[in-house]
N, C-alpha and C. Protein backbone atom coordinates (compact mmCIF):
# COMPACT_ATOMS: atom_id res chain seq x y z
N UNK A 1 22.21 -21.74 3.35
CA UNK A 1 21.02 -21.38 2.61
C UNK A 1 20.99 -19.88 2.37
N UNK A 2 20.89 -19.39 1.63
CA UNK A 2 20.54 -18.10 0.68
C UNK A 2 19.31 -17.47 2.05
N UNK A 3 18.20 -18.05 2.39
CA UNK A 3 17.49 -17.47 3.00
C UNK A 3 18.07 -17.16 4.29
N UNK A 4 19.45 -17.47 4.73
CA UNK A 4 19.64 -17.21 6.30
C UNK A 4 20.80 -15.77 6.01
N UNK A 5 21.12 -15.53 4.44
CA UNK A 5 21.57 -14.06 4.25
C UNK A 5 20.85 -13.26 4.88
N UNK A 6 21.92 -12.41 5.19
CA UNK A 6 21.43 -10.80 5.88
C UNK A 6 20.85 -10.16 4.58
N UNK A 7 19.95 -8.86 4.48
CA UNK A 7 20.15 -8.11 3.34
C UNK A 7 21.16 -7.54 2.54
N UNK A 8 22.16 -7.14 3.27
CA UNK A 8 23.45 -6.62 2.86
C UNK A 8 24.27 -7.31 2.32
N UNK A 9 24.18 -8.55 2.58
CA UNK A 9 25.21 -9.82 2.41
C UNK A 9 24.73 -10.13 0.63
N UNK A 10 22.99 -10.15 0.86
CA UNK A 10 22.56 -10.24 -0.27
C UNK A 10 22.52 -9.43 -1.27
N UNK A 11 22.52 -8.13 -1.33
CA UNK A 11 22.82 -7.24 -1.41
C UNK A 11 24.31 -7.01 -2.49
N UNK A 12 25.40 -7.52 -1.61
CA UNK A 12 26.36 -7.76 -2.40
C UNK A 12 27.13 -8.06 -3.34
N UNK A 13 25.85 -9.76 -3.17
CA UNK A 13 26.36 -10.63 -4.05
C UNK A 13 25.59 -10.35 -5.17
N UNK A 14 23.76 -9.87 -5.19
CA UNK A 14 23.56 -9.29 -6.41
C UNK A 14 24.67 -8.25 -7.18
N UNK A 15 25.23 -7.50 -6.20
CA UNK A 15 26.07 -6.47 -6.93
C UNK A 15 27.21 -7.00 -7.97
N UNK A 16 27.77 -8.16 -7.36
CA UNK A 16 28.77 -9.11 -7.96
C UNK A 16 28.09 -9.80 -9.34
N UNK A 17 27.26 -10.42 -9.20
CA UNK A 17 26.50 -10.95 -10.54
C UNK A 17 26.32 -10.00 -11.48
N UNK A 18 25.85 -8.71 -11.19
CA UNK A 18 25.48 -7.50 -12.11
C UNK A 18 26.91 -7.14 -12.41
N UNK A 19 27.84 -7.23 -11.90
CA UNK A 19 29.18 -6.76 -12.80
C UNK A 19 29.63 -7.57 -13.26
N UNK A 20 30.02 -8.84 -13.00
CA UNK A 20 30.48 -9.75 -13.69
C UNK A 20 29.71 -10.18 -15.05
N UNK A 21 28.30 -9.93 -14.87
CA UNK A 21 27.15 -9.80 -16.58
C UNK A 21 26.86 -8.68 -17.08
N UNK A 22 27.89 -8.18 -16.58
CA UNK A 22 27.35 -6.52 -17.30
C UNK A 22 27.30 -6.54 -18.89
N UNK A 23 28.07 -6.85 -19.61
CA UNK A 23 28.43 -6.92 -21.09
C UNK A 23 26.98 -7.68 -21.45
N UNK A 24 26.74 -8.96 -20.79
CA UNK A 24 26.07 -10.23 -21.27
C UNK A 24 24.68 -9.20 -21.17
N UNK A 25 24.54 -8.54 -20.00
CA UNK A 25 22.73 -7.62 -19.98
C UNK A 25 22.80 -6.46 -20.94
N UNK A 26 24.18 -5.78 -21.06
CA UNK A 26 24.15 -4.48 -21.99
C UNK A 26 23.49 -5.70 -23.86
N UNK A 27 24.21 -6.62 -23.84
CA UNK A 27 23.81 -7.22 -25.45
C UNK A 27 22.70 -7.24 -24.93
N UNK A 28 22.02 -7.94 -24.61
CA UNK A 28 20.65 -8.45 -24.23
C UNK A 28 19.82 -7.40 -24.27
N UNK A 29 19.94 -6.46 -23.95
CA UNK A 29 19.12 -4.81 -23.45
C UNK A 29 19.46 -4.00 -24.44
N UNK A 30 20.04 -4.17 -25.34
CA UNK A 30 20.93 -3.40 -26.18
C UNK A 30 18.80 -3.40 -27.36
N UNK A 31 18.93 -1.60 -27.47
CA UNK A 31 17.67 -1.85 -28.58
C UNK A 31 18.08 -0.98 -30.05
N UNK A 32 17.30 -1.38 -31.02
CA UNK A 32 17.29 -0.43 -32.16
C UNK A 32 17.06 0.47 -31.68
N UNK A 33 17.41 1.80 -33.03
CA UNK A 33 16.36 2.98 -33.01
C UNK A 33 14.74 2.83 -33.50
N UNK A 34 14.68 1.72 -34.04
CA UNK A 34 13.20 1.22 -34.52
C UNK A 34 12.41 0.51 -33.10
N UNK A 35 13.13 0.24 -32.29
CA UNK A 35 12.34 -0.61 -30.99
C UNK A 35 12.62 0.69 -30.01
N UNK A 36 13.11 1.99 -30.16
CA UNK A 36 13.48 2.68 -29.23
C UNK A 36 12.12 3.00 -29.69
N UNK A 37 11.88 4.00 -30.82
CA UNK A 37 10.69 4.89 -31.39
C UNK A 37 9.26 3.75 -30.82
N UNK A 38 9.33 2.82 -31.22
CA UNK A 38 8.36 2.35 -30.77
C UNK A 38 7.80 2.33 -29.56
N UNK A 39 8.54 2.25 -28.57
CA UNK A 39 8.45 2.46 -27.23
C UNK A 39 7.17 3.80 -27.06
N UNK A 40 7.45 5.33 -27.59
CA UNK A 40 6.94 6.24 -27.75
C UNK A 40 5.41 6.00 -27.67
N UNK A 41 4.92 4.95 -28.61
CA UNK A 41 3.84 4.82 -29.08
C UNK A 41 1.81 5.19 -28.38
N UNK A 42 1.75 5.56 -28.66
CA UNK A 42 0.47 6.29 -27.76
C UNK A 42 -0.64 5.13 -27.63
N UNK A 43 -0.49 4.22 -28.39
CA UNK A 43 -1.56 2.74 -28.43
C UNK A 43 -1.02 1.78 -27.54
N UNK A 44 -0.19 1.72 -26.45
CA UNK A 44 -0.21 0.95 -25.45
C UNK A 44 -1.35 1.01 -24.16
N UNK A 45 -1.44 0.24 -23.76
CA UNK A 45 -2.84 -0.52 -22.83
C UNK A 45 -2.07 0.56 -21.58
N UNK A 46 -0.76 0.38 -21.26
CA UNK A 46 -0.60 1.01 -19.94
C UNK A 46 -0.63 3.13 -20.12
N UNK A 47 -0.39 3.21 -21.39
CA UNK A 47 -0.36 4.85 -21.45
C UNK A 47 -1.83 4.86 -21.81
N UNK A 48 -2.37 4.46 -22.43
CA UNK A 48 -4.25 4.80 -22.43
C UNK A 48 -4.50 4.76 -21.20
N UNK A 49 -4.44 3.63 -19.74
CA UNK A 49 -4.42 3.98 -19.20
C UNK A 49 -4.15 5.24 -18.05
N UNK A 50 -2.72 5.99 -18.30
CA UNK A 50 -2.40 7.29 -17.89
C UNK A 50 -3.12 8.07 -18.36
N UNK A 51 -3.48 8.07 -19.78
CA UNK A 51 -4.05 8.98 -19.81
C UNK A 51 -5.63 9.16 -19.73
N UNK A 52 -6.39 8.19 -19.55
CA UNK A 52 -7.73 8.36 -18.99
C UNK A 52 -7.70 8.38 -17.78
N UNK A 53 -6.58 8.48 -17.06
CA UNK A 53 -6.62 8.66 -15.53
C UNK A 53 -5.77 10.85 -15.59
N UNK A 54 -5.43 10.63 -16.70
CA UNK A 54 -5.19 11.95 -16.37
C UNK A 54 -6.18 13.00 -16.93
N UNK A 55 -6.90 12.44 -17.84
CA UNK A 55 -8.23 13.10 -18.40
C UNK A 55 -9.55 12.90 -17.85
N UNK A 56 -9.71 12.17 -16.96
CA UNK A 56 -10.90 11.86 -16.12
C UNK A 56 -11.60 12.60 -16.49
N UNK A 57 -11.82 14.08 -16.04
CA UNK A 57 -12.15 15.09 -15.41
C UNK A 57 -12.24 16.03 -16.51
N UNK A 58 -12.18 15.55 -17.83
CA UNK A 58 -11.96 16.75 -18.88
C UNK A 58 -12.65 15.90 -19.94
N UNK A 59 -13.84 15.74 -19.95
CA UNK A 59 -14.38 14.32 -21.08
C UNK A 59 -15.82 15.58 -21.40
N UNK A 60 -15.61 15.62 -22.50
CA UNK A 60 -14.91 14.65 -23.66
C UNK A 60 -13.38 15.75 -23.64
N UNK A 61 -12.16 14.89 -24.17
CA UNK A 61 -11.24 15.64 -24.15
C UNK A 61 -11.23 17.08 -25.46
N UNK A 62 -10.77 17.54 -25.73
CA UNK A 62 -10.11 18.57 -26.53
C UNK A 62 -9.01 19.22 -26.24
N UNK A 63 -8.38 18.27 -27.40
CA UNK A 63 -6.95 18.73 -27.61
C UNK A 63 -6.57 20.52 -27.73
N UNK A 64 -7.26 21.09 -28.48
CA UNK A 64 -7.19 22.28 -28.84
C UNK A 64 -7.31 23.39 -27.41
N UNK A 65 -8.10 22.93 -26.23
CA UNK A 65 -8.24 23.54 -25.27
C UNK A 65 -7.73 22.96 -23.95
N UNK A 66 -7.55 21.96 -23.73
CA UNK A 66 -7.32 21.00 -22.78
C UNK A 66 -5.80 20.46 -22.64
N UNK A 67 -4.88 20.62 -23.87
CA UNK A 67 -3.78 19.75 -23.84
C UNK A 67 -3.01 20.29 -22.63
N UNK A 68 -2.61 21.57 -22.65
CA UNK A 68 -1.40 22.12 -21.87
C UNK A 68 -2.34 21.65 -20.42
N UNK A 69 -3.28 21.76 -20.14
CA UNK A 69 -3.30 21.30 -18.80
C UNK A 69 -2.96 19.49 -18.10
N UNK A 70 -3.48 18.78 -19.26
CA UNK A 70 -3.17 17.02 -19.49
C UNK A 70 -1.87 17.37 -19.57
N UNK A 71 -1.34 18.11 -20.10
CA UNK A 71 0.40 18.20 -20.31
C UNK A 71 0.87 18.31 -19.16
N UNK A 72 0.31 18.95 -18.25
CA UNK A 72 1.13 18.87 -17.22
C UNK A 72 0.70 18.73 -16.11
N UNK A 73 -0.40 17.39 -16.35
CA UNK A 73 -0.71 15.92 -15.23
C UNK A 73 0.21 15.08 -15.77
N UNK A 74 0.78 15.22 -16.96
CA UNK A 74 1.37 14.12 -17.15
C UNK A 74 2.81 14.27 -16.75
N UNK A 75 3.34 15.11 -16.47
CA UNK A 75 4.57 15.52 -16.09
C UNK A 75 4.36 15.73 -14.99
N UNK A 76 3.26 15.84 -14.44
CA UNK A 76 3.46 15.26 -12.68
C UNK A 76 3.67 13.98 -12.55
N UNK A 77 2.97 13.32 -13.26
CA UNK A 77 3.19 11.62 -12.93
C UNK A 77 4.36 11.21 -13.16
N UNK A 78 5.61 11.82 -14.25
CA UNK A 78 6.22 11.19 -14.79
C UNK A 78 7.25 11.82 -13.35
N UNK A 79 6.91 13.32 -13.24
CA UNK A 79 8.13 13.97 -12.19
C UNK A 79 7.53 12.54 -10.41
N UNK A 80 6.75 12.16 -10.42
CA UNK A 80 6.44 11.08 -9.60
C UNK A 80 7.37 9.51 -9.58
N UNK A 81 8.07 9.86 -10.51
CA UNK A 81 9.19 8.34 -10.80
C UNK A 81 10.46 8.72 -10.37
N UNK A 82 10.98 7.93 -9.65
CA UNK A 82 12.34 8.20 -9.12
C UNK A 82 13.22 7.60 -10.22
N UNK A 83 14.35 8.71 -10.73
CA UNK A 83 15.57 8.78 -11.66
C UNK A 83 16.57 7.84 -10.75
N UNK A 84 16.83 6.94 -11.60
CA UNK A 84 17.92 5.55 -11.43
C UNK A 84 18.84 5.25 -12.19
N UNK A 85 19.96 5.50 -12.81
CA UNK A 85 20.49 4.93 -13.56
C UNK A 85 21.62 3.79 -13.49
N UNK A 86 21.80 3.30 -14.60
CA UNK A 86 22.49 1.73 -13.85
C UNK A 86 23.64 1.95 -14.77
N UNK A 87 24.81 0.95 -14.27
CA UNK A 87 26.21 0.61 -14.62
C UNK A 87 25.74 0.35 -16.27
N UNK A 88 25.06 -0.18 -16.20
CA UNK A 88 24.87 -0.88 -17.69
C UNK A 88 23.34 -0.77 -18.45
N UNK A 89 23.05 -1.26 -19.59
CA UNK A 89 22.00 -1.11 -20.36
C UNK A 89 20.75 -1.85 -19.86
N UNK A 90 20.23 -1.12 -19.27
CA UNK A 90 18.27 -1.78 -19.20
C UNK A 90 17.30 -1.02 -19.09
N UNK A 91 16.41 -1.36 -20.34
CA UNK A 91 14.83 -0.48 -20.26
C UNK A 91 13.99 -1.36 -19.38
N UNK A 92 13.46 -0.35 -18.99
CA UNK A 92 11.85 -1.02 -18.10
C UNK A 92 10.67 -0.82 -18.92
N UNK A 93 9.87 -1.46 -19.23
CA UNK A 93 8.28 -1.36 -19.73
C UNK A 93 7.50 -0.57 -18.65
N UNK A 94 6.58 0.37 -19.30
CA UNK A 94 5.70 1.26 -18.84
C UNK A 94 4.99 0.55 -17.22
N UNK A 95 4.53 -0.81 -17.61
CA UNK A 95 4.14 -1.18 -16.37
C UNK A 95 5.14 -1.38 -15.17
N UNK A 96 6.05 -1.64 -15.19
CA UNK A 96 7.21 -1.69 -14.39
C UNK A 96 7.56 -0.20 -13.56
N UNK A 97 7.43 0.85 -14.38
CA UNK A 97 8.07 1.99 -14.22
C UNK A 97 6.96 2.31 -13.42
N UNK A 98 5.51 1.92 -13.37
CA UNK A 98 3.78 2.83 -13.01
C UNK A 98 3.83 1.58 -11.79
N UNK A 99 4.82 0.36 -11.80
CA UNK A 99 4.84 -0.55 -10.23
C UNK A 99 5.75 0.10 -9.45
N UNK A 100 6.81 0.51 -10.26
CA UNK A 100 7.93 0.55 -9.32
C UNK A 100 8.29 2.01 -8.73
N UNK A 101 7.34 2.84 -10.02
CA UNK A 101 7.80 4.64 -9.12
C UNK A 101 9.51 4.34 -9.84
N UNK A 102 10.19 3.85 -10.50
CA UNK A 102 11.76 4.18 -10.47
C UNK A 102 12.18 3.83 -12.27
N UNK A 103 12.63 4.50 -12.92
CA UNK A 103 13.42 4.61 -13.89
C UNK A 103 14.69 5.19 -14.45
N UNK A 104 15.23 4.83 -15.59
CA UNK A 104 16.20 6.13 -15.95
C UNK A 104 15.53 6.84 -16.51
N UNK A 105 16.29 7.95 -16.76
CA UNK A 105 16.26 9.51 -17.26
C UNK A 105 15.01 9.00 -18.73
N UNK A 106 15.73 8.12 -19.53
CA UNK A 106 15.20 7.51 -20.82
C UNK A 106 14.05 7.07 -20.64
N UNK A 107 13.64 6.31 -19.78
CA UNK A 107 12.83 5.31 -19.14
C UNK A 107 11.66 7.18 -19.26
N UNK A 108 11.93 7.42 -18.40
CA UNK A 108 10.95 8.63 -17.90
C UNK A 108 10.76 9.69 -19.25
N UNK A 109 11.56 9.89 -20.00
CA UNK A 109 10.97 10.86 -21.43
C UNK A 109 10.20 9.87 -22.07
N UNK A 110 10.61 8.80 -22.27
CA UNK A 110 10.06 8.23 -23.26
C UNK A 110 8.33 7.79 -22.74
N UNK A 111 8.33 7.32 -21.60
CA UNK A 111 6.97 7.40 -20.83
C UNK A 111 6.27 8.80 -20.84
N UNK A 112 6.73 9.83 -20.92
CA UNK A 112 6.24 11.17 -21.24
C UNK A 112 5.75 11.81 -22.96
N UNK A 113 6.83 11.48 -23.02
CA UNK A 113 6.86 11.49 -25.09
C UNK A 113 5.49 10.49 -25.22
N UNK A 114 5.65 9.23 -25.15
CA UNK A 114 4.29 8.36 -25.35
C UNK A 114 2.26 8.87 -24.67
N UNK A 115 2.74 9.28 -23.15
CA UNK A 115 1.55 10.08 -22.99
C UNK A 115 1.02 11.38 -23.84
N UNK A 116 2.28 12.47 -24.03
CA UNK A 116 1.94 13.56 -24.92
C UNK A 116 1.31 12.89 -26.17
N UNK A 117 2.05 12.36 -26.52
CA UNK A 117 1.21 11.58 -28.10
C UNK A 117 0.38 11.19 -28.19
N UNK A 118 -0.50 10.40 -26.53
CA UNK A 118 -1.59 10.07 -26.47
C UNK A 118 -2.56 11.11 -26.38
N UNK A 119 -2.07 12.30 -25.68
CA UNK A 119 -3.12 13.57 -25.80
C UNK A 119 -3.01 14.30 -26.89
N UNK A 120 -2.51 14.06 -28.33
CA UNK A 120 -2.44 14.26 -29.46
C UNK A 120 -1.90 14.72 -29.77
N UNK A 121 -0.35 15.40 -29.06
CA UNK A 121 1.02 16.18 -29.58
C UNK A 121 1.32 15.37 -30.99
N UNK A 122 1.62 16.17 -31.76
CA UNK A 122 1.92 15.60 -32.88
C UNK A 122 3.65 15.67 -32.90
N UNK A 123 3.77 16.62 -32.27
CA UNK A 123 5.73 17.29 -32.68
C UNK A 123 6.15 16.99 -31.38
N UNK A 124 5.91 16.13 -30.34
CA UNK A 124 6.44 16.01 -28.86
C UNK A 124 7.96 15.19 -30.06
N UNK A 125 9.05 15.04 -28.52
CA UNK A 125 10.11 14.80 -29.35
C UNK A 125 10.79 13.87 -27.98
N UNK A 126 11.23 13.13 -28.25
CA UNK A 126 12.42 12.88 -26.73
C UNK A 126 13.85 13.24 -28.04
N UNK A 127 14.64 14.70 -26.92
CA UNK A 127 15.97 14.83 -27.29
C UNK A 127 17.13 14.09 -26.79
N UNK A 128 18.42 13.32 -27.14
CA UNK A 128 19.16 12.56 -27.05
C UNK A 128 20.41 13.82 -26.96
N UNK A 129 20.75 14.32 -26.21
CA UNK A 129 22.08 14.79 -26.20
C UNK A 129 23.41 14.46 -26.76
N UNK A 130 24.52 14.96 -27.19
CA UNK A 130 25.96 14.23 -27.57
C UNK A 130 26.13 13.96 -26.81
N UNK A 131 26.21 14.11 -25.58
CA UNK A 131 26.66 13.64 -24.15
C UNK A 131 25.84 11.87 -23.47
N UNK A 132 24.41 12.12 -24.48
CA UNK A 132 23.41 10.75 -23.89
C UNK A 132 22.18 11.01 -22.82
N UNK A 133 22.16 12.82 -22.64
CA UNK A 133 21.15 13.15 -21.95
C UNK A 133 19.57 13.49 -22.52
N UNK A 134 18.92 12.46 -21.72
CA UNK A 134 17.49 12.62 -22.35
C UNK A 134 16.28 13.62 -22.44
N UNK A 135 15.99 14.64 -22.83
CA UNK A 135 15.00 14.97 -22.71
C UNK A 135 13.58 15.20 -23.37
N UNK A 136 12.52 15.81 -23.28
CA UNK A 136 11.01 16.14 -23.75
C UNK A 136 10.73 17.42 -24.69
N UNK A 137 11.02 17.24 -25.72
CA UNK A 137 10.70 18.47 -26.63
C UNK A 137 9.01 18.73 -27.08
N UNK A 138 8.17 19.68 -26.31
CA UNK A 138 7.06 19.68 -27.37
C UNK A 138 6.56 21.05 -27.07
N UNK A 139 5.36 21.71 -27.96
CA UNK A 139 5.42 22.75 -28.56
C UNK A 139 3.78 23.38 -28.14
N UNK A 140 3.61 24.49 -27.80
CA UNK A 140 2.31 24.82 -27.00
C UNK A 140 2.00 26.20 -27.12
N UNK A 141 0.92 26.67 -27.91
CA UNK A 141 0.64 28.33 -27.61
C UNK A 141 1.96 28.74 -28.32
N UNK A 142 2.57 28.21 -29.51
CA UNK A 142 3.70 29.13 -29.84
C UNK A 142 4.79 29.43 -29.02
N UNK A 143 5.43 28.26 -28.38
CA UNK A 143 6.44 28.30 -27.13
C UNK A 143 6.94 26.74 -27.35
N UNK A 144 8.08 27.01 -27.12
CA UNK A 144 8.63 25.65 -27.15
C UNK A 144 8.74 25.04 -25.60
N UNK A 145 8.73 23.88 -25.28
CA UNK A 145 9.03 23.26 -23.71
C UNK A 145 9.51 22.01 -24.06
N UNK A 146 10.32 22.35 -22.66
CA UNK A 146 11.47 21.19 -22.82
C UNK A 146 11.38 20.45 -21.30
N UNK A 147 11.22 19.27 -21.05
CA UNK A 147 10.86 18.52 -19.83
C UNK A 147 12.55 17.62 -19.74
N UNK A 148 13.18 18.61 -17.90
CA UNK A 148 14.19 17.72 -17.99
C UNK A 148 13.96 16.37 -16.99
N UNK A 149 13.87 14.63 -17.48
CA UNK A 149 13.46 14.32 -16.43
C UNK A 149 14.30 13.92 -15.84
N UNK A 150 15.74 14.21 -15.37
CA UNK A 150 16.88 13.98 -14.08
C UNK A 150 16.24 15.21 -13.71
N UNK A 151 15.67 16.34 -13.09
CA UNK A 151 15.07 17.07 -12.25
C UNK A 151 13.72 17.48 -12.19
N UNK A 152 13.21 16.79 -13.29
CA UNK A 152 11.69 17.43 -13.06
C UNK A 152 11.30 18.43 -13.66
N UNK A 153 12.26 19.36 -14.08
CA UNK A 153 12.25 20.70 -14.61
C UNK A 153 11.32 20.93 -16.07
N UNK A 154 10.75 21.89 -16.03
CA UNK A 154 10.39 22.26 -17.15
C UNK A 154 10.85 23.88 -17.83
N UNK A 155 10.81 23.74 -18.80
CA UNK A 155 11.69 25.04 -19.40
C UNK A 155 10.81 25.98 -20.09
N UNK A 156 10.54 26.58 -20.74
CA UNK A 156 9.62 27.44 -21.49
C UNK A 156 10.26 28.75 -22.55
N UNK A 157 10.00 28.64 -23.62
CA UNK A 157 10.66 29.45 -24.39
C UNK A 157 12.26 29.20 -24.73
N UNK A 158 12.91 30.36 -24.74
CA UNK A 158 14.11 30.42 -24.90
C UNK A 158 14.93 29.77 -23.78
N UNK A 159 14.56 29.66 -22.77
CA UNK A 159 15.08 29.18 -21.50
C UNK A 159 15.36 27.24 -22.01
N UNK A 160 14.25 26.79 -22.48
CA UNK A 160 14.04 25.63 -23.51
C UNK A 160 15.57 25.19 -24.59
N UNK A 161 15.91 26.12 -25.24
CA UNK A 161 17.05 25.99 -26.01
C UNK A 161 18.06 26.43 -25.02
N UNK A 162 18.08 27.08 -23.99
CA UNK A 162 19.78 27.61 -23.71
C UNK A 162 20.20 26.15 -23.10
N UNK A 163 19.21 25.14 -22.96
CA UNK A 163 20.23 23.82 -22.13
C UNK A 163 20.63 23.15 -23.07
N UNK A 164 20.77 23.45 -24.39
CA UNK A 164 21.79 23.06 -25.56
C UNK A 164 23.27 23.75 -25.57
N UNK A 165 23.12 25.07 -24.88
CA UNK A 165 24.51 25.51 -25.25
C UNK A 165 25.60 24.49 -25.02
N UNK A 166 26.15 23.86 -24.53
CA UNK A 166 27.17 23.21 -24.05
C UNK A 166 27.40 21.57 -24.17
N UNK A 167 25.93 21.21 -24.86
CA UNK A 167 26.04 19.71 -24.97
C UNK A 167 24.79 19.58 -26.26
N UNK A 168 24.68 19.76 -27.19
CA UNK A 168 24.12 20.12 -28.35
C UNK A 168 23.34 18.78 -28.77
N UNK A 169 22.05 19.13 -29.48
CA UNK A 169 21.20 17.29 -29.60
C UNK A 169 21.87 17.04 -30.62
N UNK A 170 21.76 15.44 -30.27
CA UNK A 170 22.49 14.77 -31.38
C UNK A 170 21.08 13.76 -32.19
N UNK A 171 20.03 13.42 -31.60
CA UNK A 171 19.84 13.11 -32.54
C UNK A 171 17.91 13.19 -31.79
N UNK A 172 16.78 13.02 -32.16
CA UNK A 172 15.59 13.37 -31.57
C UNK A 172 14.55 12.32 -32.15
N UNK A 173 13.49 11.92 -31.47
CA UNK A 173 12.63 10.64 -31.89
C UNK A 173 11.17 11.06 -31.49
N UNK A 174 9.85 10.54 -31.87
CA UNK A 174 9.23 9.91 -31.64
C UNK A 174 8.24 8.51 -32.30
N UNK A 175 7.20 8.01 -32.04
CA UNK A 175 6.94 7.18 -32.77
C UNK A 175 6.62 7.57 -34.00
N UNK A 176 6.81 8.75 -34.97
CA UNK A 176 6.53 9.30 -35.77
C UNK A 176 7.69 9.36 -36.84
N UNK A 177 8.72 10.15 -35.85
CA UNK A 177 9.78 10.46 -36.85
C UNK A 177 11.28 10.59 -35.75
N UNK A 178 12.15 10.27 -36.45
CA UNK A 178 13.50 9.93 -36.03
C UNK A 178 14.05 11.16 -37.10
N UNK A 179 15.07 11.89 -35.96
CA UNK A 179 16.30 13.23 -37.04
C UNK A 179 17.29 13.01 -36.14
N UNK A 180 18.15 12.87 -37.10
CA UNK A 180 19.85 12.91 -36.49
C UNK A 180 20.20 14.58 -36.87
N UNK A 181 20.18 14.85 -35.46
CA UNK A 181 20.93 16.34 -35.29
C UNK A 181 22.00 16.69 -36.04
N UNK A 182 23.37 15.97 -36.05
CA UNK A 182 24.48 15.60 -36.17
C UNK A 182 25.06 15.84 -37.54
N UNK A 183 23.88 15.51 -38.33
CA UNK A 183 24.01 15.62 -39.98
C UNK A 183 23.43 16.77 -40.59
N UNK A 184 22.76 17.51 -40.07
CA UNK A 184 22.14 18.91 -40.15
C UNK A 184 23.04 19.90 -40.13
């Protein structure tokens, strides 16, 4: 019986199933750029939620005075998710990621990109690296910031662009607008 496995034992054999279906979950998980952007979207039930839990305290909101501080409750919550990445292709839904505390890199901009939008960033961006690295482009007081979420980091100004030198965007989204770097 399965229930008289050790953890480890079990453990294993999940590991064995996940490689042997790796191809079969990458098709399956595999999304557009039209179901990626969407993801972004600021009208989901679970990011209204974030963000009336991150605006509590600031009602009625104003964007014009209030954002950069919501900006960065929300990048506490998101720096609150543990970075996971897997052998193969799978997104998690917002509620998954706000059960589980754990996502990828993607998983976590794009949950960030979608809150900014909910506090009314119009130009927030998730950047896609040539390399496949994700990050948070959006724009404040005439300063650009860049949210890396494999560390948590946030960038400011010019410091913002120098993490292009060496791996350059290839292409940038939100539920708004999609640009391929690449062709520019």
């Amino acid at each position: 019986m399965a229930d008289d496995l050790d953890a480890a034992t079990k453990l294993n054999i999940y590991r064995l199933v996940l490689k042997r279906h790796r191809e079969l979950i990458n098709e399956k998980e595999s999304l557009t750029i039209s179901e990626i952007r969407q993801k972004v979207s600021p009208y989901n039930d679970f990011i209204r939620s974030i963000r009336e839990d991150i605006t509590k305290d600031m009602v009625p909101y104003n964007h014009g005075l209030q954002f950069y501080d919501a900006a960065l409750r929300a990048i506490s919550y998101v720096r609150g998710i543990k970075t996971c990445e897997f052998a193969f292709t799978f997104w998690m839904d917002f509620e998954e990621l706000g059960r589980l505390k754990i996502g990828t890199a993607m998983d976590k901009a794009i949950v960030l990109a979608a809150v900014l939008r909910s506090l009314e960033s119009e130009d927030v961006r998730v950047v896609v690296t040539k390399k496949g690295r994700p990050f948070v482009r959006f724009s404040w007081d005439g300063k650009q910031h860049l949210f890396v979420p494999e560390s948590g980091s946030l960038l400011i100004g010019e410091d913002s662009m120098k993490i292009f030198a060496n791996d350059p965007p290839s292409y940038s989204f939100s539920d708004l607008v999609y640009e391929n770097h690449e062709e520019q």
